[in-house]
PDB file of N, CA and C in Angstrom:
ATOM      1  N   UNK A   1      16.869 -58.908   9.416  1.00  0.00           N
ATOM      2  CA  UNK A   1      16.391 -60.275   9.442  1.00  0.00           C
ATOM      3  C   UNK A   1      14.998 -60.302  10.071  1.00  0.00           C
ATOM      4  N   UNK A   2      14.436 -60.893   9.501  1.00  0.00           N
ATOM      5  CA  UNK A   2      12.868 -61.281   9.818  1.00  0.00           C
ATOM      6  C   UNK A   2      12.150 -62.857  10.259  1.00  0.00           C
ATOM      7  N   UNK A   3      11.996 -62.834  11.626  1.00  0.00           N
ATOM      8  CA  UNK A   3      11.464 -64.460  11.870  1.00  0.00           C
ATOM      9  C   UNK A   3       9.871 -64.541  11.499  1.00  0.00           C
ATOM     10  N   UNK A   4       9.630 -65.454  11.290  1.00  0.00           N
ATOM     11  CA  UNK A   4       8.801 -65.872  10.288  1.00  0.00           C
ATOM     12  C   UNK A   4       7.940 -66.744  11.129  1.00  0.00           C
ATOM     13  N   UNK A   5       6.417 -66.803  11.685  1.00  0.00           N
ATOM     14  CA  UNK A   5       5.900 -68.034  12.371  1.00  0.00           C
ATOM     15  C   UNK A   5       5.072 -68.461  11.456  1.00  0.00           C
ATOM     16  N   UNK A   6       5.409 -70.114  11.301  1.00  0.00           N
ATOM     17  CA  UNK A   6       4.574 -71.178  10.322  1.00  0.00           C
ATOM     18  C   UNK A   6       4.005 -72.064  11.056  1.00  0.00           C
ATOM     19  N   UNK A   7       3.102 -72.041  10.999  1.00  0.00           N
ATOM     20  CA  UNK A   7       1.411 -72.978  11.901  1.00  0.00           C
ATOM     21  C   UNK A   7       0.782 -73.730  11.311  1.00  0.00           C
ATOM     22  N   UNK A   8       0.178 -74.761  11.469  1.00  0.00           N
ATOM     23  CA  UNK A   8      -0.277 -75.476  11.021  1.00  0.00           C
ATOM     24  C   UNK A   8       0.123 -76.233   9.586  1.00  0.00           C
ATOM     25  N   UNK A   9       1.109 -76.804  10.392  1.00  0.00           N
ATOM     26  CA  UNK A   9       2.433 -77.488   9.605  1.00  0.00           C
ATOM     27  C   UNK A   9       2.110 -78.938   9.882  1.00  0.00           C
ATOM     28  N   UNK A  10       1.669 -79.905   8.470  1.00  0.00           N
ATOM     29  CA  UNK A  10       1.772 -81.622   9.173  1.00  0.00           C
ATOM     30  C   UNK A  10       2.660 -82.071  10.147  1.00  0.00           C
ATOM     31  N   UNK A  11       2.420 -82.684  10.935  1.00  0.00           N
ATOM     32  CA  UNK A  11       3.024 -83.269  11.606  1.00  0.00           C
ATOM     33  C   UNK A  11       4.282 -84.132  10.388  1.00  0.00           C
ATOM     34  N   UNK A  12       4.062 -84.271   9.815  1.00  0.00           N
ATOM     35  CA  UNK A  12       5.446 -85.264   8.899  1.00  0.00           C
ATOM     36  C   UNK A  12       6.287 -83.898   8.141  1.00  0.00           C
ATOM     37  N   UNK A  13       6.151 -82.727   7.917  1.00  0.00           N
ATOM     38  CA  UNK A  13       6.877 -81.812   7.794  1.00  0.00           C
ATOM     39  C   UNK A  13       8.534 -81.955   7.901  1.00  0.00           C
ATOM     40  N   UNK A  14       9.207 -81.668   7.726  1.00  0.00           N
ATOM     41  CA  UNK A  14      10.733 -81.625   7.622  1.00  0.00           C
ATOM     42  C   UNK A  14      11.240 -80.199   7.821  1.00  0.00           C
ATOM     43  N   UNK A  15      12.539 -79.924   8.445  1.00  0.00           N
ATOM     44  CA  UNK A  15      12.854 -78.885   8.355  1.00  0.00           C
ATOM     45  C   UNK A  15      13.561 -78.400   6.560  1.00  0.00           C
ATOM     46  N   UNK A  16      14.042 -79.496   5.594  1.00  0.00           N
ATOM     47  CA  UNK A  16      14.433 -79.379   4.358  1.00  0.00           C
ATOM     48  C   UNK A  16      13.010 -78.813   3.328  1.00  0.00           C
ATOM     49  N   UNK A  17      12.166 -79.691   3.728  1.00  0.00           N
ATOM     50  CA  UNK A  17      10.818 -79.408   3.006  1.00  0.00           C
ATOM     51  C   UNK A  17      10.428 -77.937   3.275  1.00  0.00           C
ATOM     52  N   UNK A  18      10.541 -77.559   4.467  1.00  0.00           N
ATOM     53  CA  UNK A  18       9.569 -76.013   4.739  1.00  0.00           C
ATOM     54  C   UNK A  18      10.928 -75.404   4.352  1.00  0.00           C
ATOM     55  N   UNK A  19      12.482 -74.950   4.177  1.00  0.00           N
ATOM     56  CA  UNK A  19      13.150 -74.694   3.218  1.00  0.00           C
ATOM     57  C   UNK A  19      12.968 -74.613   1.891  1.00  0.00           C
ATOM     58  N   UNK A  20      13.200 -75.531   1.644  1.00  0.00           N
ATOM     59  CA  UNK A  20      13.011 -75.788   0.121  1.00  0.00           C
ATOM     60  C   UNK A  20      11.548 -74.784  -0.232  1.00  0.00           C
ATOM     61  N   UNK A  21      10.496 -74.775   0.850  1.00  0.00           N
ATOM     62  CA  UNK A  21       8.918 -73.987   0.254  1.00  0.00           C
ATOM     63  C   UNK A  21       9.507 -72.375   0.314  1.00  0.00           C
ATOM     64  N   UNK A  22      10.172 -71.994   1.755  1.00  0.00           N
ATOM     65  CA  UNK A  22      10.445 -70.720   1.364  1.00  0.00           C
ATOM     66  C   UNK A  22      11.389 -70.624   0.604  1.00  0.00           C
ATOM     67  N   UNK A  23      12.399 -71.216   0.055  1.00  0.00           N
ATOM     68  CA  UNK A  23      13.501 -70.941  -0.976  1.00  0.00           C
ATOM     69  C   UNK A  23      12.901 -70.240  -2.544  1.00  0.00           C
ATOM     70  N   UNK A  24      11.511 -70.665  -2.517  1.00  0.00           N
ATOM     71  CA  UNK A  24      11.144 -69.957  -3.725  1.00  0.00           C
ATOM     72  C   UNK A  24      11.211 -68.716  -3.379  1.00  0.00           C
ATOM     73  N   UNK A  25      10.948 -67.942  -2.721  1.00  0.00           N
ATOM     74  CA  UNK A  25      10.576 -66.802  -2.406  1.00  0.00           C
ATOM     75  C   UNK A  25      11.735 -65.916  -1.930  1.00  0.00           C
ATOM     76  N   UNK A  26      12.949 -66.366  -1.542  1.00  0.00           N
ATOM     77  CA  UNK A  26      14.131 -65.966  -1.006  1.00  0.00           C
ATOM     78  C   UNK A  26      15.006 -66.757  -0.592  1.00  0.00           C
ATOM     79  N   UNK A  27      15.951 -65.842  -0.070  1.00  0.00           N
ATOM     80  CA  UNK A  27      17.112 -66.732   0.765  1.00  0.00           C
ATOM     81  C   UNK A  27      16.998 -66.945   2.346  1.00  0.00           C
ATOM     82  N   UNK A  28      17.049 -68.192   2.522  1.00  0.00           N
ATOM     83  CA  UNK A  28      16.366 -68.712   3.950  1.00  0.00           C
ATOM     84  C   UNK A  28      17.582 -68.747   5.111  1.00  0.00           C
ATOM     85  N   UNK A  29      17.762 -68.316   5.880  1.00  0.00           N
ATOM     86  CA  UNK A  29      18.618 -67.905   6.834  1.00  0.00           C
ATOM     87  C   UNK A  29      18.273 -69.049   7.741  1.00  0.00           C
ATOM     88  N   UNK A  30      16.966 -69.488   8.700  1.00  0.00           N
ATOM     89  CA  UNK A  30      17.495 -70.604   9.223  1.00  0.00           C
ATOM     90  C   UNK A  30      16.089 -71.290   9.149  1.00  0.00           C
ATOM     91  N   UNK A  31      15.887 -72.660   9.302  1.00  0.00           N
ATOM     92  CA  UNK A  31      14.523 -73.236   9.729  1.00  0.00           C
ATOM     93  C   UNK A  31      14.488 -73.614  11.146  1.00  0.00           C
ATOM     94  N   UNK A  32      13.615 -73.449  11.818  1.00  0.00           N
ATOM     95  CA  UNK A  32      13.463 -74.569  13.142  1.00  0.00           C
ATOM     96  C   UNK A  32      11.934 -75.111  13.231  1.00  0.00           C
ATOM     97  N   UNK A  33      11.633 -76.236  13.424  1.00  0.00           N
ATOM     98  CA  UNK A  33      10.416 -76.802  13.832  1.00  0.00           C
ATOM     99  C   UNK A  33      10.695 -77.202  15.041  1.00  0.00           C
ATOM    100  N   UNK A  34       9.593 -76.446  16.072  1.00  0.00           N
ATOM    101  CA  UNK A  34       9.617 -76.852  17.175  1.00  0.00           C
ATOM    102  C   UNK A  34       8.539 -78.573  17.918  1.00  0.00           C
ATOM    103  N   UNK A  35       9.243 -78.965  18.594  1.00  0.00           N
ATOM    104  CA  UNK A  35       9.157 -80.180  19.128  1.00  0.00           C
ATOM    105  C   UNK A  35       8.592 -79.892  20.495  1.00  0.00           C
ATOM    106  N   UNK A  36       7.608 -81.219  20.943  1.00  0.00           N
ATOM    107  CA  UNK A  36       7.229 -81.489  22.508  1.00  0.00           C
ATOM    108  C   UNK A  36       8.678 -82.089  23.062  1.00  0.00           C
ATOM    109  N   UNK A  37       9.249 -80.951  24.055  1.00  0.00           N
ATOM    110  CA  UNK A  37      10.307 -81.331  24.608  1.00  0.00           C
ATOM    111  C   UNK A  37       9.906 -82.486  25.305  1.00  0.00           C
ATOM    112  N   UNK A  38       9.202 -83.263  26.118  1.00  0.00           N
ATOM    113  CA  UNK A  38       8.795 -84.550  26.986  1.00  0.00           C
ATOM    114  C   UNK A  38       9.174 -85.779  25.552  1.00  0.00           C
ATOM    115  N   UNK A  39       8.058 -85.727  24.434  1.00  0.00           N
ATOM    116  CA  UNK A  39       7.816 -86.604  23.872  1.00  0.00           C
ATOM    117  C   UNK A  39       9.138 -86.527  22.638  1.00  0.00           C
ATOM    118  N   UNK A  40       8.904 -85.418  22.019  1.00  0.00           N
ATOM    119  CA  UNK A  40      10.059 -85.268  20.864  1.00  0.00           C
ATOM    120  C   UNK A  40       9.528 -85.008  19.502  1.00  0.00           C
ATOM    121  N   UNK A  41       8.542 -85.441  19.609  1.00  0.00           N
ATOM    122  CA  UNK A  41       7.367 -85.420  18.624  1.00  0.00           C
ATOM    123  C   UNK A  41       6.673 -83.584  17.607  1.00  0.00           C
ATOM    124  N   UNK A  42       6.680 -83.497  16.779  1.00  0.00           N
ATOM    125  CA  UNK A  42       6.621 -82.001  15.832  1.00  0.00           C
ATOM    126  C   UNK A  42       5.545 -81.943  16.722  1.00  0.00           C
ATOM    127  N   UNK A  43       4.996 -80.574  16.864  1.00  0.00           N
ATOM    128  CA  UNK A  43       3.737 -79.520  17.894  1.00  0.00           C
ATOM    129  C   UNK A  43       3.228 -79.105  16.445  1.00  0.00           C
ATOM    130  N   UNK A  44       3.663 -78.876  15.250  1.00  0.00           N
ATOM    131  CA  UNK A  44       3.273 -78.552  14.228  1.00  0.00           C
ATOM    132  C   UNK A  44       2.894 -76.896  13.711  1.00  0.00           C
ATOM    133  N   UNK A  45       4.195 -76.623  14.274  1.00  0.00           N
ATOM    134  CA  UNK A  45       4.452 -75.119  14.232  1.00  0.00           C
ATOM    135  C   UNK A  45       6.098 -74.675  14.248  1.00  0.00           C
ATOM    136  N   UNK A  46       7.176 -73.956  13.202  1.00  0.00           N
ATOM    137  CA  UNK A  46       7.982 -73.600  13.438  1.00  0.00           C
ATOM    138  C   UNK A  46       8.148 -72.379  12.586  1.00  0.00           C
ATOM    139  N   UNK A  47       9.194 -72.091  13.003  1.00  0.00           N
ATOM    140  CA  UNK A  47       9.923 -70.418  12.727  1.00  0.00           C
ATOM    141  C   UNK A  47      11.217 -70.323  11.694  1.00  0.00           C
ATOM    142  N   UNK A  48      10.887 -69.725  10.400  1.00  0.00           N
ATOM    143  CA  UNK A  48      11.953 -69.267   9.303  1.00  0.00           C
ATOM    144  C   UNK A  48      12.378 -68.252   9.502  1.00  0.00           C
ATOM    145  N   UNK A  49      13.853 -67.935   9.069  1.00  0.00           N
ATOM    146  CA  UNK A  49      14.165 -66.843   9.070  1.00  0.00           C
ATOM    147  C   UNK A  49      14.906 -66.338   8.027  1.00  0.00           C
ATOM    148  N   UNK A  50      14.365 -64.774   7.523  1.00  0.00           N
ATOM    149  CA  UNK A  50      14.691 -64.192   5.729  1.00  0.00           C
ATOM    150  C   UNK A  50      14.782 -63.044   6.100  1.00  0.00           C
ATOM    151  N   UNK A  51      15.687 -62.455   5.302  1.00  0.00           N
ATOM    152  CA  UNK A  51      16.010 -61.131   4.886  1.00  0.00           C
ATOM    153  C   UNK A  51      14.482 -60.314   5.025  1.00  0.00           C
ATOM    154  N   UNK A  52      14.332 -59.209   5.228  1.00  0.00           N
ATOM    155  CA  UNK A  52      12.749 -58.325   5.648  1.00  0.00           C
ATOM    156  C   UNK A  52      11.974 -58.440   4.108  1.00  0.00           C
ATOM    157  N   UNK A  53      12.766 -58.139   2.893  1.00  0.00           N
ATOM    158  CA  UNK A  53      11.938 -58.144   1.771  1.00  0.00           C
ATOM    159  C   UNK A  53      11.818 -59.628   1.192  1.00  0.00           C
ATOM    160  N   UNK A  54      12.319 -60.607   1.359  1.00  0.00           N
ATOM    161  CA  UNK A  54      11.994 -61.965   0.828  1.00  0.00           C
ATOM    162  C   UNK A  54      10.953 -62.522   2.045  1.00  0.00           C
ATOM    163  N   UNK A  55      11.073 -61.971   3.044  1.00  0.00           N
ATOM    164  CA  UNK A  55       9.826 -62.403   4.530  1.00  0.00           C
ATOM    165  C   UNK A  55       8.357 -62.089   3.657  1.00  0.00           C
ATOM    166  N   UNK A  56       8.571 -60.563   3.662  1.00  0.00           N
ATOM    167  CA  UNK A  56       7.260 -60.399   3.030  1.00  0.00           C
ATOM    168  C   UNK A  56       7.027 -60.834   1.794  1.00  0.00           C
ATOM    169  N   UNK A  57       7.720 -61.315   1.021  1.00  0.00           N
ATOM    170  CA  UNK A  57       7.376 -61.672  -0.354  1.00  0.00           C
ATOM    171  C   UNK A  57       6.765 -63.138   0.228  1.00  0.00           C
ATOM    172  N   UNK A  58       7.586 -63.822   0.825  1.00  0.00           N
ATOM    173  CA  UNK A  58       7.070 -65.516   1.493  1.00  0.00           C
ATOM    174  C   UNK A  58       5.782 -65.281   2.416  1.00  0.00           C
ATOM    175  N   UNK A  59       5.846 -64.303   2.868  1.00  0.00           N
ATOM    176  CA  UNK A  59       4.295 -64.439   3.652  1.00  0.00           C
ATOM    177  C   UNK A  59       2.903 -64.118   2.827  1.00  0.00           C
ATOM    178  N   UNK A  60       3.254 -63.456   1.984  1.00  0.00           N
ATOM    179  CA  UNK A  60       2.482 -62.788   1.116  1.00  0.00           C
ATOM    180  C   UNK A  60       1.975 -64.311   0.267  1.00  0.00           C
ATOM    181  N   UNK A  61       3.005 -65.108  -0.282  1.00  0.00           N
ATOM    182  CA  UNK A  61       2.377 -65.884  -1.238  1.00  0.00           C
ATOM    183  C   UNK A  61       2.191 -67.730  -1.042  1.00  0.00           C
ATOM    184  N   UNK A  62       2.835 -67.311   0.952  1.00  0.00           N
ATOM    185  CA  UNK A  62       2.407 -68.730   1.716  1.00  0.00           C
ATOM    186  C   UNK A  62       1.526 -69.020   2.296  1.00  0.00           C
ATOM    187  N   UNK A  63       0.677 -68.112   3.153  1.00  0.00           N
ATOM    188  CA  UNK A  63      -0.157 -68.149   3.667  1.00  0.00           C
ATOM    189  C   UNK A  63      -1.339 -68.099   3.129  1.00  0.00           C
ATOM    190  N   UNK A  64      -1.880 -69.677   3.758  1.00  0.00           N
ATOM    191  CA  UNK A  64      -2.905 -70.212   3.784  1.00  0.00           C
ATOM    192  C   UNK A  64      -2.538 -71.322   2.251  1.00  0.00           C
ATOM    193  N   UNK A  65      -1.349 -71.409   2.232  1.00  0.00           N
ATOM    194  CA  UNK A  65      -0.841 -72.232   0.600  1.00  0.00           C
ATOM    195  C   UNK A  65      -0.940 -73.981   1.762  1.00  0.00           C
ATOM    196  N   UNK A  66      -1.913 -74.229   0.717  1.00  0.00           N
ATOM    197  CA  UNK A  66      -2.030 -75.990   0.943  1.00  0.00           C
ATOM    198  C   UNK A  66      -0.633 -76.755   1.289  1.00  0.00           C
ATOM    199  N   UNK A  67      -0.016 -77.564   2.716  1.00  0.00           N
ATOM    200  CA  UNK A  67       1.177 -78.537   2.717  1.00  0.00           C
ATOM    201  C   UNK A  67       0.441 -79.524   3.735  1.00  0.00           C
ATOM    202  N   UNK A  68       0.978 -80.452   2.529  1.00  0.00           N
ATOM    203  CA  UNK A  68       0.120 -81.840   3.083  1.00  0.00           C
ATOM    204  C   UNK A  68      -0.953 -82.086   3.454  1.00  0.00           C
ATOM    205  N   UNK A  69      -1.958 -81.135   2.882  1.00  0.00           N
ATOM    206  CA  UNK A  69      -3.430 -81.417   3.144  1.00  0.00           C
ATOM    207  C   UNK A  69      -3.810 -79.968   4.187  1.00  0.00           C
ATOM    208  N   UNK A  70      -2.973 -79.433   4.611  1.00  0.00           N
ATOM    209  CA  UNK A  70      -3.578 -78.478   5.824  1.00  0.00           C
ATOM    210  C   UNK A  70      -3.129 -76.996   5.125  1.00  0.00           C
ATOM    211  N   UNK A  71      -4.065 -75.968   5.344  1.00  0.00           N
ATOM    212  CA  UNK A  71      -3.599 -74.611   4.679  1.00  0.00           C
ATOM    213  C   UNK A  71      -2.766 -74.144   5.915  1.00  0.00           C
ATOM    214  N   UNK A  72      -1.517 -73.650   5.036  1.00  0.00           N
ATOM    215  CA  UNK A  72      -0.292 -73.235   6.176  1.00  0.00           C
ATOM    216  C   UNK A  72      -0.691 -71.801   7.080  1.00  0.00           C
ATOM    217  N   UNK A  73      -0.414 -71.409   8.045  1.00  0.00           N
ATOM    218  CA  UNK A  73      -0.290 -70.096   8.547  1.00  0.00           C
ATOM    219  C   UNK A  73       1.096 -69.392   8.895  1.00  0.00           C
ATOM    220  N   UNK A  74       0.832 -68.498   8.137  1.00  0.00           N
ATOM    221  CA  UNK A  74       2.195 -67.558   8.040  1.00  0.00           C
ATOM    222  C   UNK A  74       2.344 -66.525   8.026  1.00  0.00           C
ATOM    223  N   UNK A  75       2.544 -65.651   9.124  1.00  0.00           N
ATOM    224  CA  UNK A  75       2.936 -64.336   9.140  1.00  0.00           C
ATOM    225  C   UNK A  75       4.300 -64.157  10.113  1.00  0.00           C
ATOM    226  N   UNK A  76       4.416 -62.818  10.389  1.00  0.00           N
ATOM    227  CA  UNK A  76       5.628 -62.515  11.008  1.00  0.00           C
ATOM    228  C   UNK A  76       5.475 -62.500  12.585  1.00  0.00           C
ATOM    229  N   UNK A  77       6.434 -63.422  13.311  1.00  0.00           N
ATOM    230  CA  UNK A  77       7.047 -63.744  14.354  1.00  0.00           C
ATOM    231  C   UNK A  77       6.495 -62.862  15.211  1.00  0.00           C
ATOM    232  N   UNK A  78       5.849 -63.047  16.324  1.00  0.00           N
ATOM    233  CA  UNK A  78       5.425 -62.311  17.637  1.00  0.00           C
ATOM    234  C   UNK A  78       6.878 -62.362  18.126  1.00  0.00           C
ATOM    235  N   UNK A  79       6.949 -61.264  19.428  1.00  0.00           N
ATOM    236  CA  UNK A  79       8.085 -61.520  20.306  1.00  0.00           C
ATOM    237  C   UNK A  79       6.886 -61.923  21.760  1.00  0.00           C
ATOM    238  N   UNK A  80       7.566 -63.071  22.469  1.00  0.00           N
ATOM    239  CA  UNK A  80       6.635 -63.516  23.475  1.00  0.00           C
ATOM    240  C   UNK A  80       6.576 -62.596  24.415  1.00  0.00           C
ATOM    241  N   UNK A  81       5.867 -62.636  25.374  1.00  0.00           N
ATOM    242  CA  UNK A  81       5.751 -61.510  26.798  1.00  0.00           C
ATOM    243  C   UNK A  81       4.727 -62.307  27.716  1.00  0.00           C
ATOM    244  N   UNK A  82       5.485 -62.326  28.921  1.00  0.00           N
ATOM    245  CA  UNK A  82       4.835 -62.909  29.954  1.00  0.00           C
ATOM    246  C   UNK A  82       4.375 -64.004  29.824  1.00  0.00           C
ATOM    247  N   UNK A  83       3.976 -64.891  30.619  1.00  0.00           N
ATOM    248  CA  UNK A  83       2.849 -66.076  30.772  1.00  0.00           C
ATOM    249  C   UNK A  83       3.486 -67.086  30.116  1.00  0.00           C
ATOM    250  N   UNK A  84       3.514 -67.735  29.281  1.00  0.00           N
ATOM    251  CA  UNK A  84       4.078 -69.296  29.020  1.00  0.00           C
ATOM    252  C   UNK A  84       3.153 -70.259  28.946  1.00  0.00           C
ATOM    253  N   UNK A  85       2.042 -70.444  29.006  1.00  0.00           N
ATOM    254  CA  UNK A  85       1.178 -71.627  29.241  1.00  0.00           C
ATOM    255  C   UNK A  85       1.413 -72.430  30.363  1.00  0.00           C
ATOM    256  N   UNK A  86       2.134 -72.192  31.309  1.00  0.00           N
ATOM    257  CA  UNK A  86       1.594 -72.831  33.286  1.00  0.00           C
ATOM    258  C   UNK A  86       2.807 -73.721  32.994  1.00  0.00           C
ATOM    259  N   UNK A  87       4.375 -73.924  32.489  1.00  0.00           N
ATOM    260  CA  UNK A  87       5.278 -74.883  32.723  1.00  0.00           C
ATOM    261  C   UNK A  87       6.004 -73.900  33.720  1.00  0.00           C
ATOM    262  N   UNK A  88       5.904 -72.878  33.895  1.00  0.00           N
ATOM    263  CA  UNK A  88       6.788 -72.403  34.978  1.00  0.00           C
ATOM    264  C   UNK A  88       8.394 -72.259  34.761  1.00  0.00           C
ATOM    265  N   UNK A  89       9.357 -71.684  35.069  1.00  0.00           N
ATOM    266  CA  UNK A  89      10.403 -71.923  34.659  1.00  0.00           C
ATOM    267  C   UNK A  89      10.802 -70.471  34.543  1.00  0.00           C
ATOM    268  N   UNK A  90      11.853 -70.367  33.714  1.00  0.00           N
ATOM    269  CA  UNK A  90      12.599 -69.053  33.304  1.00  0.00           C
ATOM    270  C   UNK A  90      12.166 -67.736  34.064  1.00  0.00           C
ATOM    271  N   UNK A  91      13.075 -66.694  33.931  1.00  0.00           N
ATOM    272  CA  UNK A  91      13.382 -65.509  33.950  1.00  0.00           C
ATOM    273  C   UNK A  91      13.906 -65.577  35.475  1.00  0.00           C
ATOM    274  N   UNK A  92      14.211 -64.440  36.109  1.00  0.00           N
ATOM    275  CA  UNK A  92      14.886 -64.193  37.475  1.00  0.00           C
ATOM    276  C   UNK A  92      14.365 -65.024  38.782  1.00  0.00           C
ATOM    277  N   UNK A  93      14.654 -65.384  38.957  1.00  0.00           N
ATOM    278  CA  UNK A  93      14.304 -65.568  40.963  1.00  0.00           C
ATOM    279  C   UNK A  93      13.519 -64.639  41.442  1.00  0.00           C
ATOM    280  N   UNK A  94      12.118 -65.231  42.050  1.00  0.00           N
ATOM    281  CA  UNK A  94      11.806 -63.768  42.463  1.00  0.00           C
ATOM    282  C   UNK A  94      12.466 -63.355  43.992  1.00  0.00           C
ATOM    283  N   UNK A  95      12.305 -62.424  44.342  1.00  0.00           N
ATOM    284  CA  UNK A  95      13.021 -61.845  45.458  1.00  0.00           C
ATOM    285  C   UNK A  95      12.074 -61.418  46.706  1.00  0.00           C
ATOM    286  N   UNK A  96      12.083 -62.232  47.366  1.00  0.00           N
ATOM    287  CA  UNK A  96      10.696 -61.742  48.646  1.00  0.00           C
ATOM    288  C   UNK A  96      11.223 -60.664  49.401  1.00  0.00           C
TER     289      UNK A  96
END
């Protein structure tokens, strides 16, 4: 399985709509569009997930493909490391 990061996604986006876009290309395992947890509101970026050879077939023929006026960005899923952008939170307690 292959996660998938999609960027520069309209804000009016749907999780059925960005389905339905990779469904041409394969079988779509899951959608998520991530949200401003405070407000609730789309950040205009979420993560698909496909089988490794329908990933690359969908990245190959999505990226930079026109939705809703904005060219999409799409390649394959970073894994995060360190830092967070300053909300603070997660991983262990530190231990003085």
């Amino acid at each position: 399985m292959t996660k998938i990061y999609v960027g520069n996604l309209p804000f009016s986006a749907t999780e059925s709509e960005v389905r339905e876009l990779f469904a041409q290309h394969g079988t779509v395992e899951s959608v998520s569009l991530i949200t401003d947890r405070d407000t609730g509101r789309p950040r205009g970026f979420g993560f698909v997930e496909m089988a490794r050879a329908d990933a690359s077939r969908a990245i190959q023929n999505l990226n930079g493909k026109d939705l809703g006026g904005r060219p999409l960005r799409v390649n394959e899923a970073q894994e995060r490391t360190g830092g967070g952008g300053g909300r603070g939170g997660g991983g262990a307690p530190k231990r003085w």
